[in-house]
PDB file of N, CA and C in Angstrom:
ATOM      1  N   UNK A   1      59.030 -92.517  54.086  1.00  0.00           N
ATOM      2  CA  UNK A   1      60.462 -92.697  54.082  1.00  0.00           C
ATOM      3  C   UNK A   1      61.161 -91.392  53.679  1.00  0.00           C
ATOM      4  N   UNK A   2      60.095 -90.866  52.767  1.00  0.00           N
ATOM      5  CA  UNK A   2      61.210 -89.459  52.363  1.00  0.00           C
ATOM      6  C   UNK A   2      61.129 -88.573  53.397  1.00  0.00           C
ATOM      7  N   UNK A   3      59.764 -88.392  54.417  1.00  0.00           N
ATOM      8  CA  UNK A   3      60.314 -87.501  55.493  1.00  0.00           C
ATOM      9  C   UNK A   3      61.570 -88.097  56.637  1.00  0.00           C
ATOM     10  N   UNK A   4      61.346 -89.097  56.933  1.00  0.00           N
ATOM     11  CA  UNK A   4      62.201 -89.451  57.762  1.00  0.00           C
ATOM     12  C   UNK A   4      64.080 -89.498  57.409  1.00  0.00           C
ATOM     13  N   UNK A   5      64.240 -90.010  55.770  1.00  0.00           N
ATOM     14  CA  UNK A   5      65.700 -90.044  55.535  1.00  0.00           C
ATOM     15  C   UNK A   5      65.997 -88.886  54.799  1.00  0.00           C
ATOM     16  N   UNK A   6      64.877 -87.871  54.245  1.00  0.00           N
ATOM     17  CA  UNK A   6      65.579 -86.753  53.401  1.00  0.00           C
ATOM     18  C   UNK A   6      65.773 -85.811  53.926  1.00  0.00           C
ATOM     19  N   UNK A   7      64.014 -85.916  54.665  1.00  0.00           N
ATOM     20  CA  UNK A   7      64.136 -84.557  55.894  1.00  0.00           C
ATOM     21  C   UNK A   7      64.085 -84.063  57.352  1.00  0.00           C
ATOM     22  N   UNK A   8      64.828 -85.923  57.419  1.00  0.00           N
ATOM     23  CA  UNK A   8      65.295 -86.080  58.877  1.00  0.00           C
ATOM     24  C   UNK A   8      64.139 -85.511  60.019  1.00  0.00           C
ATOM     25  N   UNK A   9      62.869 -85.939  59.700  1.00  0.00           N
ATOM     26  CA  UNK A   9      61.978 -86.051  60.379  1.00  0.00           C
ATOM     27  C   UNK A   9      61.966 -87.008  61.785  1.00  0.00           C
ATOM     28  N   UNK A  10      61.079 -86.694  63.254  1.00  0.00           N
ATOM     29  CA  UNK A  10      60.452 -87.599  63.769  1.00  0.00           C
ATOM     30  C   UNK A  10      59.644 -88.149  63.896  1.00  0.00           C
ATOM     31  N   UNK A  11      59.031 -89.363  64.264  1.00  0.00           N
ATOM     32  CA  UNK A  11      58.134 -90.088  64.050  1.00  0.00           C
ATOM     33  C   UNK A  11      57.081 -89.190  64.473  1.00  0.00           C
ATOM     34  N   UNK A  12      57.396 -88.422  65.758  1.00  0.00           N
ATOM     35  CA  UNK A  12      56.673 -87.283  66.116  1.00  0.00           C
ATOM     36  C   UNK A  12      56.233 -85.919  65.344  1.00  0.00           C
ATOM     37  N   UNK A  13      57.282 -85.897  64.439  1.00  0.00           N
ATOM     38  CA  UNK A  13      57.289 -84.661  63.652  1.00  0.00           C
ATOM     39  C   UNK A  13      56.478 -85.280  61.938  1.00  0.00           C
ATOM     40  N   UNK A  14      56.569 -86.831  61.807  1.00  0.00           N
ATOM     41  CA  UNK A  14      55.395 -87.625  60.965  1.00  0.00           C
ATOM     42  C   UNK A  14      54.148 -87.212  60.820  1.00  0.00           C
ATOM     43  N   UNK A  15      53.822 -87.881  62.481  1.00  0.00           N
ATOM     44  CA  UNK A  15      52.775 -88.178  62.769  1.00  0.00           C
ATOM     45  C   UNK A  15      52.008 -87.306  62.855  1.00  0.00           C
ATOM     46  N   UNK A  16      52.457 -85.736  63.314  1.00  0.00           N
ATOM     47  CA  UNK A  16      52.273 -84.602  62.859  1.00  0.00           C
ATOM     48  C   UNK A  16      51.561 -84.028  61.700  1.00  0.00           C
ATOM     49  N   UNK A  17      52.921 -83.708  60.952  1.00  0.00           N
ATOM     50  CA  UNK A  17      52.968 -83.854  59.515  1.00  0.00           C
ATOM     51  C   UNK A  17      51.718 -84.600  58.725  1.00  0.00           C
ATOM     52  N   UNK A  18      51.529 -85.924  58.944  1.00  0.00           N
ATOM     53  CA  UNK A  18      50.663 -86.837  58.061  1.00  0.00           C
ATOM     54  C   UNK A  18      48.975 -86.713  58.901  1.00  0.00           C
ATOM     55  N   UNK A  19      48.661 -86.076  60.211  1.00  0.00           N
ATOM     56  CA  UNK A  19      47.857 -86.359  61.001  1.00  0.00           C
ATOM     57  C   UNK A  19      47.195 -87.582  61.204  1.00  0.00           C
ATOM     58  N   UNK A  20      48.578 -88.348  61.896  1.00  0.00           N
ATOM     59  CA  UNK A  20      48.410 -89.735  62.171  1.00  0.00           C
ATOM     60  C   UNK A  20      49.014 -90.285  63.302  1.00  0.00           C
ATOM     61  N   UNK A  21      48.359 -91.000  64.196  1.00  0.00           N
ATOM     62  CA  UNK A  21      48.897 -91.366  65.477  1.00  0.00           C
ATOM     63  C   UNK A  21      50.355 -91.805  64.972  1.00  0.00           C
ATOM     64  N   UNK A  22      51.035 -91.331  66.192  1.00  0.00           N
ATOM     65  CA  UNK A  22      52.251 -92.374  66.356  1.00  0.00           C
ATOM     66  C   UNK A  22      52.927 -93.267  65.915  1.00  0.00           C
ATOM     67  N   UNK A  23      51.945 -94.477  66.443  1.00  0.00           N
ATOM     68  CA  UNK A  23      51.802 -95.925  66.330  1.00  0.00           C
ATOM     69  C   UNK A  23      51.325 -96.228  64.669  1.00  0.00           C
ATOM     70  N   UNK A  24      50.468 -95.504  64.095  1.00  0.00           N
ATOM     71  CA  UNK A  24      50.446 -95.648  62.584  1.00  0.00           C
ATOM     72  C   UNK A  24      51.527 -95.575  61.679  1.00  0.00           C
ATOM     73  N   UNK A  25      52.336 -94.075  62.429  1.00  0.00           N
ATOM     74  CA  UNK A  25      53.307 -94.303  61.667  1.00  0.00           C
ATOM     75  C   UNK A  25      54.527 -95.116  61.275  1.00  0.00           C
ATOM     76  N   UNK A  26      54.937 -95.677  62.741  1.00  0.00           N
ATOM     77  CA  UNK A  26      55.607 -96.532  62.854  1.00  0.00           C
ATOM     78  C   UNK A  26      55.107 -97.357  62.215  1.00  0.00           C
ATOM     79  N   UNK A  27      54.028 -98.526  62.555  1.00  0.00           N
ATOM     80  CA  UNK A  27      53.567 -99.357  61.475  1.00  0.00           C
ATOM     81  C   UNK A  27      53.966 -99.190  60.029  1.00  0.00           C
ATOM     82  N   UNK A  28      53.307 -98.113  59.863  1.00  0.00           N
ATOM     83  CA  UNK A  28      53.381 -97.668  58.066  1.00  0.00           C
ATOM     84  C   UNK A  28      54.876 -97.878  57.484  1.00  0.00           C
ATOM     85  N   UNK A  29      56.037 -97.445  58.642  1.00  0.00           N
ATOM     86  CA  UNK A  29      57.591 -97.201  58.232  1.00  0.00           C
ATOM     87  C   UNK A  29      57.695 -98.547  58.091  1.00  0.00           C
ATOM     88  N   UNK A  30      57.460 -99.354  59.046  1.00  0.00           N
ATOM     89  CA  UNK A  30      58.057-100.390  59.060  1.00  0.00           C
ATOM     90  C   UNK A  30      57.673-101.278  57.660  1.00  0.00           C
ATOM     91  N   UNK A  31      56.459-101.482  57.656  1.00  0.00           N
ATOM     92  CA  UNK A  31      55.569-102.071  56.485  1.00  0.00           C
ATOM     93  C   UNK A  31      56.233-101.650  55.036  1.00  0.00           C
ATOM     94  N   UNK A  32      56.731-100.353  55.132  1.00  0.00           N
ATOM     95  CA  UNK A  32      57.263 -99.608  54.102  1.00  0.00           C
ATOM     96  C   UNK A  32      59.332-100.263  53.615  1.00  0.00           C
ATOM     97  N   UNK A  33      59.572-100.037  55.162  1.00  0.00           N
ATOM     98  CA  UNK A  33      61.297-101.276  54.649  1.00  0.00           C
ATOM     99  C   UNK A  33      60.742-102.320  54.744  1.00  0.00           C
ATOM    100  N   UNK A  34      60.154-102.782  55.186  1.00  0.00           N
ATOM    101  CA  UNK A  34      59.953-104.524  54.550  1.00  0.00           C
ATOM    102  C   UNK A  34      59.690-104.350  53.295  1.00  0.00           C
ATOM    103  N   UNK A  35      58.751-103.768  52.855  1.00  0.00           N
ATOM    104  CA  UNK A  35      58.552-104.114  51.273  1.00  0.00           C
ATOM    105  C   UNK A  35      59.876-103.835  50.631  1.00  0.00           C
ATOM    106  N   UNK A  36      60.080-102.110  50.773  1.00  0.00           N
ATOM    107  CA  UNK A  36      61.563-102.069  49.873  1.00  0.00           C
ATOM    108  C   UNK A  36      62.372-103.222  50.039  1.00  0.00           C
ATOM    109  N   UNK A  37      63.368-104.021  51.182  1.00  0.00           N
ATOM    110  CA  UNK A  37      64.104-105.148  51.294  1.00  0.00           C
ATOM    111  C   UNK A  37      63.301-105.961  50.387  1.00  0.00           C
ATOM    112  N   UNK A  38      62.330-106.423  50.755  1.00  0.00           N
ATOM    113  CA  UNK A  38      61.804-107.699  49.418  1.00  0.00           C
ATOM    114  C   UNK A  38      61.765-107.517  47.900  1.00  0.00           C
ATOM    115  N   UNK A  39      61.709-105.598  47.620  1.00  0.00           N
ATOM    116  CA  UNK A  39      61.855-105.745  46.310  1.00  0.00           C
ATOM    117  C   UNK A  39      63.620-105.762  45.865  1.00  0.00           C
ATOM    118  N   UNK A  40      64.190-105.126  47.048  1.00  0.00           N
ATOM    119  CA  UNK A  40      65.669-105.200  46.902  1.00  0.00           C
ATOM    120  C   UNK A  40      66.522-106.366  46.817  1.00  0.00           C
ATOM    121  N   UNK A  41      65.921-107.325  47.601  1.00  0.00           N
ATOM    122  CA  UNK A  41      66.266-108.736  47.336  1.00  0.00           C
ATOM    123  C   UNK A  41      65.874-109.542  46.597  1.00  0.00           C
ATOM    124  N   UNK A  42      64.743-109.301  45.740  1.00  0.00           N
ATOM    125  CA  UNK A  42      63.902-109.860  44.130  1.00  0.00           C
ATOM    126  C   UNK A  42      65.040-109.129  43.431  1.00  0.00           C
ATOM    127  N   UNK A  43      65.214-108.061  43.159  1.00  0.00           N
ATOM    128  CA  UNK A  43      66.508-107.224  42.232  1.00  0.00           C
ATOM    129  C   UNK A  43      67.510-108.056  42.098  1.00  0.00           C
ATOM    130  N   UNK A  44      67.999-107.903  43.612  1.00  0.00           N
ATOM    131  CA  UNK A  44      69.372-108.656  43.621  1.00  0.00           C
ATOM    132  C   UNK A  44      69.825-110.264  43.302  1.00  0.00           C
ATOM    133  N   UNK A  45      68.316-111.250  43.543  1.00  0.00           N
ATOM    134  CA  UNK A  45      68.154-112.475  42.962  1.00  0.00           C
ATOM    135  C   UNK A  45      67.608-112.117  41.360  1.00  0.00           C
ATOM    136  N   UNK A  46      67.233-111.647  40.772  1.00  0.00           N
ATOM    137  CA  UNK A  46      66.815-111.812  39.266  1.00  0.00           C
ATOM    138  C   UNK A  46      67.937-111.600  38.915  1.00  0.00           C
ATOM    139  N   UNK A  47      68.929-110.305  39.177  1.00  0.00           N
ATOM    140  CA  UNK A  47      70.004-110.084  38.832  1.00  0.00           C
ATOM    141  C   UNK A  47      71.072-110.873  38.407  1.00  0.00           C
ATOM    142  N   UNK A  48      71.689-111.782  39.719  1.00  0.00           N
ATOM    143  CA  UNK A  48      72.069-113.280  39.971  1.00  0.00           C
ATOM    144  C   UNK A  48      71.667-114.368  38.931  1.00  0.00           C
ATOM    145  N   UNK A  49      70.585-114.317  38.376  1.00  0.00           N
ATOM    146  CA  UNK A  49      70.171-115.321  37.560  1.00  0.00           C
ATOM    147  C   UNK A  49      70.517-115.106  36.608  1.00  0.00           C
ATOM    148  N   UNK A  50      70.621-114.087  35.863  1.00  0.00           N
ATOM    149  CA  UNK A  50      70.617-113.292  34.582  1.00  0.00           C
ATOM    150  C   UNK A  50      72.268-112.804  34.038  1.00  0.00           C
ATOM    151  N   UNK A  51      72.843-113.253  36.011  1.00  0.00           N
ATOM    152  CA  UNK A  51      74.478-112.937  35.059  1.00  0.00           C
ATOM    153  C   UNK A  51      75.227-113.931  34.427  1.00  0.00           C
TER     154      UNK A  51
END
């Protein structure tokens, strides 16, 4: 995630970068915002409970 949003990387310039197909990387990104959203939405529900 930090190459892609800090240093405005391509998946091409990743996959590169990490010496990893393509298709891994994509996987990996994706796998990678799903988790963040689920911990972002555990945050934002514990939060909710607690106010």
């Amino acid at each position: 995630m930090i190459l892609r949003y800090l240093h405005d990387r391509t998946y091409e310039e990743m996959a590169y970068i990490l010496s990893l197909s393509i298709g891994t990387v994509k996987t990996q990104f994706f796998r990678a915002r799903t988790q963040l959203s689920e911990c972002i939405l555990a945050q934002h529900s514990l939060a909710q409970e607690t106010a």
